[in-house]
N, C-alpha and C. Protein backbone atom coordinates (compact mmCIF):
# COMPACT_ATOMS: atom_id res chain seq x y z
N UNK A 1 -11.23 19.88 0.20
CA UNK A 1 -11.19 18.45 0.42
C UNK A 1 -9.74 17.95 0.36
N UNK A 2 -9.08 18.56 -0.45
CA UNK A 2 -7.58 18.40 -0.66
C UNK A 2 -6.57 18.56 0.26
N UNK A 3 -7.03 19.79 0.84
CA UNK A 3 -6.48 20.02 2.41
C UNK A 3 -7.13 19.26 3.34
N UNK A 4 -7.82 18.51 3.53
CA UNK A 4 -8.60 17.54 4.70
C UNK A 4 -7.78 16.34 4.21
N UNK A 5 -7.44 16.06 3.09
CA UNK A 5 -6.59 14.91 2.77
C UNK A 5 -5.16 14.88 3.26
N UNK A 6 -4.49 16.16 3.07
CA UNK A 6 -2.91 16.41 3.40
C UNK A 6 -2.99 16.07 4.85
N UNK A 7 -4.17 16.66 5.68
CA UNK A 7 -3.97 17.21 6.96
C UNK A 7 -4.46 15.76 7.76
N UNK A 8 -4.97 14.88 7.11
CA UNK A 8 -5.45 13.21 7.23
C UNK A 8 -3.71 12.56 7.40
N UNK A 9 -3.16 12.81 6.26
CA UNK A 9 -1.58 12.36 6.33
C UNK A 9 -1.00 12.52 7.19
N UNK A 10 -0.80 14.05 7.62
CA UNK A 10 -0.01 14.69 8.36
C UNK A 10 -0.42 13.92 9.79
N UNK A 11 -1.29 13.90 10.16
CA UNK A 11 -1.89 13.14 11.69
C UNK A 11 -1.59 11.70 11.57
N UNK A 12 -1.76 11.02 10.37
CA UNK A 12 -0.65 9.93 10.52
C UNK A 12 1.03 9.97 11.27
N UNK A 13 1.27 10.81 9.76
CA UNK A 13 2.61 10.97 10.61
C UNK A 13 2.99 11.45 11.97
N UNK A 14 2.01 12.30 12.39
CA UNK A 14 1.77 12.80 14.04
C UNK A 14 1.84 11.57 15.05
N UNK A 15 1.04 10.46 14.74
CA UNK A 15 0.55 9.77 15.47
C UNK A 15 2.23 8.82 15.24
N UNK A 16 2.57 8.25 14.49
CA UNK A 16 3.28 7.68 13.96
C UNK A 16 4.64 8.09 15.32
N UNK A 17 4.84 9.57 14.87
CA UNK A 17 5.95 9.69 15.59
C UNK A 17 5.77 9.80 17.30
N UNK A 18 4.59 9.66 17.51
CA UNK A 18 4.15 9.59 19.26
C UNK A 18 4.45 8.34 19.08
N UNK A 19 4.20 7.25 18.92
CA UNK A 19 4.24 5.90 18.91
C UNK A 19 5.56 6.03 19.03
N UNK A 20 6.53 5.98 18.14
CA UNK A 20 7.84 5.80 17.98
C UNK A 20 8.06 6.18 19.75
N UNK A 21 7.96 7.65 19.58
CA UNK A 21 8.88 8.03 20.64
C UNK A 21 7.95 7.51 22.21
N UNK A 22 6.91 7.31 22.29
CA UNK A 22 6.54 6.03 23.30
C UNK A 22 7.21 4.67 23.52
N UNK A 23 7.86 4.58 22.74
CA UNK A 23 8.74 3.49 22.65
C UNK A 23 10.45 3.84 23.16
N UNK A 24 10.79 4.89 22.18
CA UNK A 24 12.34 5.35 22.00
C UNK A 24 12.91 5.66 23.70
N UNK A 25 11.50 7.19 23.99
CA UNK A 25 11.62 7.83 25.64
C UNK A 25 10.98 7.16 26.08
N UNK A 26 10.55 6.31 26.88
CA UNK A 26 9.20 5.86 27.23
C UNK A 26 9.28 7.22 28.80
N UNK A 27 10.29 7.25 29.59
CA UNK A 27 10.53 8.11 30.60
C UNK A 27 9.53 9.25 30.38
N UNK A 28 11.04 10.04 29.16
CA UNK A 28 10.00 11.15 28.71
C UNK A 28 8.79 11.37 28.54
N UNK A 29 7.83 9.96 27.47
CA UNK A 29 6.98 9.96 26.77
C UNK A 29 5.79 10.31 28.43
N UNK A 30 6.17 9.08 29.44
CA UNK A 30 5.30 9.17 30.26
C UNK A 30 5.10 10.50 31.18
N UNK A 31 6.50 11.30 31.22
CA UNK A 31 6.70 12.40 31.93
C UNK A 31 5.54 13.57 31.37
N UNK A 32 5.92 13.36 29.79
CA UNK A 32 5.45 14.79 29.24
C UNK A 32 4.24 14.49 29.13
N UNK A 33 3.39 13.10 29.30
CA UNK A 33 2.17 13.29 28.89
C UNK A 33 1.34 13.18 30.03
N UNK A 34 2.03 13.16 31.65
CA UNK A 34 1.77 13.00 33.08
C UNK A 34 0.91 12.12 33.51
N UNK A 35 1.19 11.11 32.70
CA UNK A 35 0.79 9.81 32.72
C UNK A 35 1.52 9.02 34.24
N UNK A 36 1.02 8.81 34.77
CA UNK A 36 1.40 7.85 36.43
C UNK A 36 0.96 6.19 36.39
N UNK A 37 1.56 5.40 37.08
CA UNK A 37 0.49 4.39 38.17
C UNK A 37 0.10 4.79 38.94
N UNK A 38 -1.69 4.19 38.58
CA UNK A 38 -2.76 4.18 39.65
C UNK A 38 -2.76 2.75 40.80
N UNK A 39 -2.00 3.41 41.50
CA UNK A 39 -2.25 2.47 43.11
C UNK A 39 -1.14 1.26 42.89
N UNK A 40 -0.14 1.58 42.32
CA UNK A 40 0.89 0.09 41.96
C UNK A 40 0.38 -0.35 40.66
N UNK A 41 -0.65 0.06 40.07
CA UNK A 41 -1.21 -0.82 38.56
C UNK A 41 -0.32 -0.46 37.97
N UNK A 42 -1.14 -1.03 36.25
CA UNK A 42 -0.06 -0.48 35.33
C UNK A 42 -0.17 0.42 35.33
N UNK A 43 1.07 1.02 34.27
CA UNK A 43 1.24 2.49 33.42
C UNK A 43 0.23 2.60 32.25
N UNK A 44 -0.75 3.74 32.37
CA UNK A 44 -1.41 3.79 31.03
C UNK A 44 -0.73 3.91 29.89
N UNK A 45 1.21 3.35 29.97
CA UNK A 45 1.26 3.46 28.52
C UNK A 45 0.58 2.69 27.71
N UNK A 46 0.88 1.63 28.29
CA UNK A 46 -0.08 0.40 27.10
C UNK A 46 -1.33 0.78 27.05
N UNK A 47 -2.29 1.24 27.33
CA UNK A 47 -3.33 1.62 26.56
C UNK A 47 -2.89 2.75 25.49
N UNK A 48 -2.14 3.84 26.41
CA UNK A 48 -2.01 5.09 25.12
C UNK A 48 -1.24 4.14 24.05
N UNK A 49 -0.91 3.28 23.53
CA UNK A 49 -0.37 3.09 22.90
C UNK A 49 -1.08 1.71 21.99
N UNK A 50 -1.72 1.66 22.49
CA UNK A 50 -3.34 0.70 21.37
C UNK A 50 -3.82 1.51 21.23
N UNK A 51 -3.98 3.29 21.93
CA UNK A 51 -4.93 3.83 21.24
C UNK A 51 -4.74 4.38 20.44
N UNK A 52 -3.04 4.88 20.22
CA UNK A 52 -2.36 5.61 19.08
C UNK A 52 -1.88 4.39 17.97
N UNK A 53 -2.00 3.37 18.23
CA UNK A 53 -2.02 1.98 17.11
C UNK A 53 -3.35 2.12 15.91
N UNK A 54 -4.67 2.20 16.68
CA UNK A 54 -5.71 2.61 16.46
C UNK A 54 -6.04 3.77 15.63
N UNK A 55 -5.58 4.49 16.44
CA UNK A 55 -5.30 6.13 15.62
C UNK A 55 -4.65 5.97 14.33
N UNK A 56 -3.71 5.18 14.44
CA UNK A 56 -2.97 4.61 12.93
C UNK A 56 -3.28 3.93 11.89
N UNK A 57 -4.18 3.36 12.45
CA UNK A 57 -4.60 2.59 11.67
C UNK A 57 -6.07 3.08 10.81
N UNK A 58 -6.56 4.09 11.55
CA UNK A 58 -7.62 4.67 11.00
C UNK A 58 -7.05 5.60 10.01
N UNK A 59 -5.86 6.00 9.59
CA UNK A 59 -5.78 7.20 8.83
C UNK A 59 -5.46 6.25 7.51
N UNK A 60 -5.07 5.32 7.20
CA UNK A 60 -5.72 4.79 5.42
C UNK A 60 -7.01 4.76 5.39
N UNK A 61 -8.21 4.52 6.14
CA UNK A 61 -9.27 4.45 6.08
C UNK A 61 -10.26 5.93 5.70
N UNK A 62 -9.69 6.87 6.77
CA UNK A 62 -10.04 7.95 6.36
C UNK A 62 -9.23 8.88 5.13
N UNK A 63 -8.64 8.01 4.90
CA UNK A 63 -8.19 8.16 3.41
C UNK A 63 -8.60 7.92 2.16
N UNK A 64 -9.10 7.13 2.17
CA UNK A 64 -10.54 5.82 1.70
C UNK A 64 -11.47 7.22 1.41
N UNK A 65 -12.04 7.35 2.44
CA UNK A 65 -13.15 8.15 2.70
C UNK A 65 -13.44 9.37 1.94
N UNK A 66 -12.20 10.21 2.26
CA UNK A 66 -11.97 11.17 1.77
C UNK A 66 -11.78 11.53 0.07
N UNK A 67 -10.84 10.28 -0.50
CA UNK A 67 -10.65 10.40 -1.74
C UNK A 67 -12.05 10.40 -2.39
N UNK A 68 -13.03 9.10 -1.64
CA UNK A 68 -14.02 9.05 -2.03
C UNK A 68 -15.00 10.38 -2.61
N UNK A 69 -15.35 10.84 -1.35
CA UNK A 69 -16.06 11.93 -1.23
C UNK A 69 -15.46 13.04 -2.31
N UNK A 70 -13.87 13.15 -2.54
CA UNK A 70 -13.64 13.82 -3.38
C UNK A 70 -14.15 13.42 -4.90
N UNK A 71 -14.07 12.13 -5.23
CA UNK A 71 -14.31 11.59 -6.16
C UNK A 71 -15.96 12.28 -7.00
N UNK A 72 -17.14 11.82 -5.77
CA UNK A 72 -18.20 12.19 -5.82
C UNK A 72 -18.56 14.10 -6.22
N UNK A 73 -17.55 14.69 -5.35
CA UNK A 73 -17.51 16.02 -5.40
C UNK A 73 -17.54 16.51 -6.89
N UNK A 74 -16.48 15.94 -7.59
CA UNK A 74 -16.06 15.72 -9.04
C UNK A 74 -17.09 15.48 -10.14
N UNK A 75 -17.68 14.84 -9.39
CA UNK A 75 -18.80 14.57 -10.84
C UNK A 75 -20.27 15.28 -10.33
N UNK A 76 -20.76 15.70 -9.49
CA UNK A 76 -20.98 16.45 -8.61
C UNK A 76 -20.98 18.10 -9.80
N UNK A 77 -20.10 18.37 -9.73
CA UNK A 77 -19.21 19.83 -10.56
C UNK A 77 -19.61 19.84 -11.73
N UNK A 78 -19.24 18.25 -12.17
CA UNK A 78 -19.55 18.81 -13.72
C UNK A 78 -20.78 17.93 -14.29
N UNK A 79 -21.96 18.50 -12.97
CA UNK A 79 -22.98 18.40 -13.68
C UNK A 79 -23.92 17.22 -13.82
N UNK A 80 -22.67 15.84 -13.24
CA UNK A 80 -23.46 14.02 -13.87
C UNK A 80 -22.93 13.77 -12.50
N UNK A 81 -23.42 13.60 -11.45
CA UNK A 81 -23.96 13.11 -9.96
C UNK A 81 -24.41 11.26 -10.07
N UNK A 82 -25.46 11.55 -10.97
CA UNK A 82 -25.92 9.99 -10.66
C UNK A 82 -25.50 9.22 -11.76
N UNK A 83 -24.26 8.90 -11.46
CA UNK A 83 -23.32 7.30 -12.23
C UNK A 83 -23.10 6.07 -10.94
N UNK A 84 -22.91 5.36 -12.23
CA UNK A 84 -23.04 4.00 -11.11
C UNK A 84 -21.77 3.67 -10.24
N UNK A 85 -21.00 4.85 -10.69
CA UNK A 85 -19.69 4.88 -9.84
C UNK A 85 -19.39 5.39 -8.46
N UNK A 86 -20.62 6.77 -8.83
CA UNK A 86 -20.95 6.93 -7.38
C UNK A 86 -21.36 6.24 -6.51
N UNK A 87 -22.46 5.44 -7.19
CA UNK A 87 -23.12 4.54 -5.71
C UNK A 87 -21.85 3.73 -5.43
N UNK A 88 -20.63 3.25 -5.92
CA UNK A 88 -19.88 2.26 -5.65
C UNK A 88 -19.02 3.26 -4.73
N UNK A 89 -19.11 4.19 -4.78
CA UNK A 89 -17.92 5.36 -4.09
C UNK A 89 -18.42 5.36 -2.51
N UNK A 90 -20.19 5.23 -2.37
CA UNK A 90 -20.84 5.76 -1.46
C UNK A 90 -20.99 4.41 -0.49
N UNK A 91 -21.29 3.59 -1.32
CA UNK A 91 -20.73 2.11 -0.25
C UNK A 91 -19.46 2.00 -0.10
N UNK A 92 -18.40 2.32 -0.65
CA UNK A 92 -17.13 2.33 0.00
C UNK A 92 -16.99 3.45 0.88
N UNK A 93 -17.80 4.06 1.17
CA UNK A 93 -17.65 5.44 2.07
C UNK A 93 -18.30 4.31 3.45
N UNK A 94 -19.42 4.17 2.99
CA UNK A 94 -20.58 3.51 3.96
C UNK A 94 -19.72 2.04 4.47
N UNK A 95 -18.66 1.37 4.42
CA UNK A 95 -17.63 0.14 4.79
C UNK A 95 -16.80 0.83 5.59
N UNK A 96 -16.36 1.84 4.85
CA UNK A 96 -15.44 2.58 5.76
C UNK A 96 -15.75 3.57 6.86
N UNK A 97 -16.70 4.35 6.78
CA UNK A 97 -17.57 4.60 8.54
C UNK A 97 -17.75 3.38 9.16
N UNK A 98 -17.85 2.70 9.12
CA UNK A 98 -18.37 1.46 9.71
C UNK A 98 -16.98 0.82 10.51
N UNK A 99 -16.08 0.70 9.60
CA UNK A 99 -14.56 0.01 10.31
C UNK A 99 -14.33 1.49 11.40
N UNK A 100 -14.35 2.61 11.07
CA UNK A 100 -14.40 3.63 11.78
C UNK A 100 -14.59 3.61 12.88
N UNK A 101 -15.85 3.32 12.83
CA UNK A 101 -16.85 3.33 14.21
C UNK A 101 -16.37 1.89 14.95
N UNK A 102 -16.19 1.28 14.01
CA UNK A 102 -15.70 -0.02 14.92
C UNK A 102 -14.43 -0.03 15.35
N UNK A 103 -13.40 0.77 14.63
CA UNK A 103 -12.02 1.65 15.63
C UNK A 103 -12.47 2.75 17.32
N UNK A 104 -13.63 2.81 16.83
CA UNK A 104 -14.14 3.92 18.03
C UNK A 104 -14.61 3.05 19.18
N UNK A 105 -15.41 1.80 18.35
CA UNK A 105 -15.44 1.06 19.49
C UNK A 105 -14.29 0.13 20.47
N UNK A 106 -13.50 -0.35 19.54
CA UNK A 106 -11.85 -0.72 19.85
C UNK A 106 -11.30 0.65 21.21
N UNK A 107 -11.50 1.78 20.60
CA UNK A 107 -10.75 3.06 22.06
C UNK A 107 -11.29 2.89 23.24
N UNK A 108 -13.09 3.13 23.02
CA UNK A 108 -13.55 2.85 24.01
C UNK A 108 -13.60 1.87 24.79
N UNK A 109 -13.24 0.46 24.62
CA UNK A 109 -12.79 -0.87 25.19
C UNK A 109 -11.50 -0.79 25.71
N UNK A 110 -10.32 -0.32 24.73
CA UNK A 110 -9.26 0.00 25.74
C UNK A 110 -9.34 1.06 26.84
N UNK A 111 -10.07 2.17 26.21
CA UNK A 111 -9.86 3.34 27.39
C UNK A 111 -10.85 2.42 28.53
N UNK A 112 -12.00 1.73 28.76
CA UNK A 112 -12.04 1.23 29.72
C UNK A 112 -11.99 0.26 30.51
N UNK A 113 -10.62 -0.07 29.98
CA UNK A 113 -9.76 -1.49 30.17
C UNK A 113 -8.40 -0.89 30.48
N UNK A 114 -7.84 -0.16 30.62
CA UNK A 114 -6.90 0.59 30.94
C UNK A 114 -6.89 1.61 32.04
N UNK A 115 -5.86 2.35 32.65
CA UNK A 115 -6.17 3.62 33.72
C UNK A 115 -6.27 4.81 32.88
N UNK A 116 -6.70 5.10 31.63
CA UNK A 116 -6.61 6.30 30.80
C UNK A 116 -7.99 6.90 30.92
N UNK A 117 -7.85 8.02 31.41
CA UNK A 117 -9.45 8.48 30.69
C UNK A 117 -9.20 9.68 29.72
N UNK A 118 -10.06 9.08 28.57
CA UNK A 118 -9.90 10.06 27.30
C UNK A 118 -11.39 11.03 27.03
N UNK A 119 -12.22 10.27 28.20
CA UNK A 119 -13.34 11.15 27.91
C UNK A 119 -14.08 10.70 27.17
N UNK A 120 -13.96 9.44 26.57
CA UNK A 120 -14.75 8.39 25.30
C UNK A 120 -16.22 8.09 25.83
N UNK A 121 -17.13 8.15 24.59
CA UNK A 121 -18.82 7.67 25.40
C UNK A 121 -19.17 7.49 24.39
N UNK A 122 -20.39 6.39 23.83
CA UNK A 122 -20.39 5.59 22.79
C UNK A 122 -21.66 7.06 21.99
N UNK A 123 -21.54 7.24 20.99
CA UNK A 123 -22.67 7.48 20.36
C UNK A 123 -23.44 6.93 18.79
N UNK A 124 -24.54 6.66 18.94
CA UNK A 124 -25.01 6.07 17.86
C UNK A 124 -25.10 6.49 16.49
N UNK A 125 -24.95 7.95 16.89
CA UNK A 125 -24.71 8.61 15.31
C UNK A 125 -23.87 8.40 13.97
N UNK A 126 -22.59 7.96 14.12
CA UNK A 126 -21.48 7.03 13.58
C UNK A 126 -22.75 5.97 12.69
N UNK A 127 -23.41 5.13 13.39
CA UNK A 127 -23.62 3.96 12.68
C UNK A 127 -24.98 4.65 12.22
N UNK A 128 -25.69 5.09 12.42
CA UNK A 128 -26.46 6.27 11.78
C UNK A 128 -26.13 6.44 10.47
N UNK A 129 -25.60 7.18 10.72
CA UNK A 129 -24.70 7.34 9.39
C UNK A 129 -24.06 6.45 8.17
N UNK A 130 -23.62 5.26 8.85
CA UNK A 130 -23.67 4.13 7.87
C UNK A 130 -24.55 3.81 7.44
N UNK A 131 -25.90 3.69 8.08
CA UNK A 131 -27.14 3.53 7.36
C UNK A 131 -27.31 4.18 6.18
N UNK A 132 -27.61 5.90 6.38
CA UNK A 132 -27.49 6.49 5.38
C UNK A 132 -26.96 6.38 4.43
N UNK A 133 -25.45 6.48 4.79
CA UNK A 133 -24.88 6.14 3.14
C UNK A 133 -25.05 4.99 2.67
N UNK A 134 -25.55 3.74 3.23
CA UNK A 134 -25.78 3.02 2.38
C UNK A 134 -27.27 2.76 1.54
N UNK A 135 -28.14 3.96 1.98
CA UNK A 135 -29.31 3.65 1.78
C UNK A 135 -28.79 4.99 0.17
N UNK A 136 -28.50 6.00 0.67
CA UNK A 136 -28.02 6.76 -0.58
C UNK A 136 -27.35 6.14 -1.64
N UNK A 137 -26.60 4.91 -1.35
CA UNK A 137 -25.41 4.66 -2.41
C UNK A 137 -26.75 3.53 -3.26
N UNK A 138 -27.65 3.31 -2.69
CA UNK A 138 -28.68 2.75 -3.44
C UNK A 138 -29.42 3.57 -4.15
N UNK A 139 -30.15 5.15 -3.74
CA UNK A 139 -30.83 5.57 -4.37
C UNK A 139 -29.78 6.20 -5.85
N UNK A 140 -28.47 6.37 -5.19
CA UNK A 140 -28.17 6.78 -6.21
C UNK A 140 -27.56 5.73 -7.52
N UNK A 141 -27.39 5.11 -7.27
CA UNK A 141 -27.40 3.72 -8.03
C UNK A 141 -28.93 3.35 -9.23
N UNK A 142 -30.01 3.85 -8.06
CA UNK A 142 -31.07 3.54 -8.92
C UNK A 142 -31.25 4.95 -9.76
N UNK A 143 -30.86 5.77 -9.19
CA UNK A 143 -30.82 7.31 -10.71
C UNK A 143 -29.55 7.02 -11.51
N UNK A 144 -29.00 6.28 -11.17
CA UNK A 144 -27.84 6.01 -12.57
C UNK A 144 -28.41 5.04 -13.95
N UNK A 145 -29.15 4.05 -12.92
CA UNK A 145 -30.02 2.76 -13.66
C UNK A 145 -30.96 3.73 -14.49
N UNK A 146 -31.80 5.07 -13.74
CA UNK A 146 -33.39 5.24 -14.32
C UNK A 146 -33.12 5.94 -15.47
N UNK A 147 -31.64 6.98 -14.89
CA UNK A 147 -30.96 7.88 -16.15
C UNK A 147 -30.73 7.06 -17.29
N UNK A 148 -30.27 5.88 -17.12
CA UNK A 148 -29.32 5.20 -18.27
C UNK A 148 -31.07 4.96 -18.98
N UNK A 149 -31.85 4.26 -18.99
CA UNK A 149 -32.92 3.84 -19.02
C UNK A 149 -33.27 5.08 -20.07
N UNK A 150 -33.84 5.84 -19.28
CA UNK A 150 -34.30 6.96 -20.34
C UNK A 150 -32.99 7.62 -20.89
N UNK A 151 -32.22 7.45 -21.15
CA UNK A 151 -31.42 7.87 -22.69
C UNK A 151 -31.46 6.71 -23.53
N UNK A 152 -32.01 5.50 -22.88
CA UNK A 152 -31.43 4.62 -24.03
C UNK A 152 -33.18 4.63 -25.16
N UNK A 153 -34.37 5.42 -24.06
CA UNK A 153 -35.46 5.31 -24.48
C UNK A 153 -35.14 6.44 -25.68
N UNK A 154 -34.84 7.49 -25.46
CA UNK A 154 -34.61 9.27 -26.33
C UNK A 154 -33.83 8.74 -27.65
């Protein structure tokens, strides 16, 4: 998980320095990435470059995410899973898929608002998934409540 975190950073900084140098070369930037005008339009830089904004902006989020999940992993290990910290970990997981998916929906609006094709197609699974975790960050919320309950009965 630790390495999914570094390697979360590192693609920041990846993205970070495409941006820059979309800016610095733009020549280059458009050369090396064989990016053209379609028919006199624009240059897909400006889209590649909301979509690598985007890209940027998602990596605190999946940062979010990740610590999270590490967090959970943690107690997880040693044994005590259902605290009420988790469920708070698992709705902050379940906010943050969600801005996610709503960054995914942001690409797909530029990519087809722009001359870029990235190959983008909506799928529902993303918000799927927010469901879930938020339906989990409840059950597990209520085994933190039922646990606490019966120790306070013992």
């Amino acid at each position: 998980m630790r390495a999914l975190i570094a390697l979360n950073l590192l693609a920041g900084v990846f993205i970070l320095g495409l941006l820059v140098t979309s800016f610095v070369a733009e020549p280059f930037f458009v050369q090396g990435l064989g990016m053209q005008r379609a028919d006199g339009g624009p240059a897909p830089i400006l889209g590649g470059r909301l979509i690598m904004a985007i890209g940027l902006a998602s990596v605190p989020l999946a940062h979010i995410l990740l610590t999270r999940l590490l967090g959970i992993v943690g107690t997880v290990g040693s044994g005590d899973p259902f605290v009420s910290r988790n469920a708070e970990r698992l709705r902050a997981c379940a906010w943050t898929v969600l801005g996610l998916e709503g960054m995914h929906l942001l690409v797909g609006a530029v990519s087809a608002a722009s001359p870029i094709d990235i190959g983008w197609s909506f799928s529902p699974i993303g918000l799927l998934a927010v469901l879930l975790l938020f339906v989990l960050a409840q059950v597990f919320a209520e085994g933190a409540r039922m646990r606490d309950d019966l120790e306070g009965t013992v």
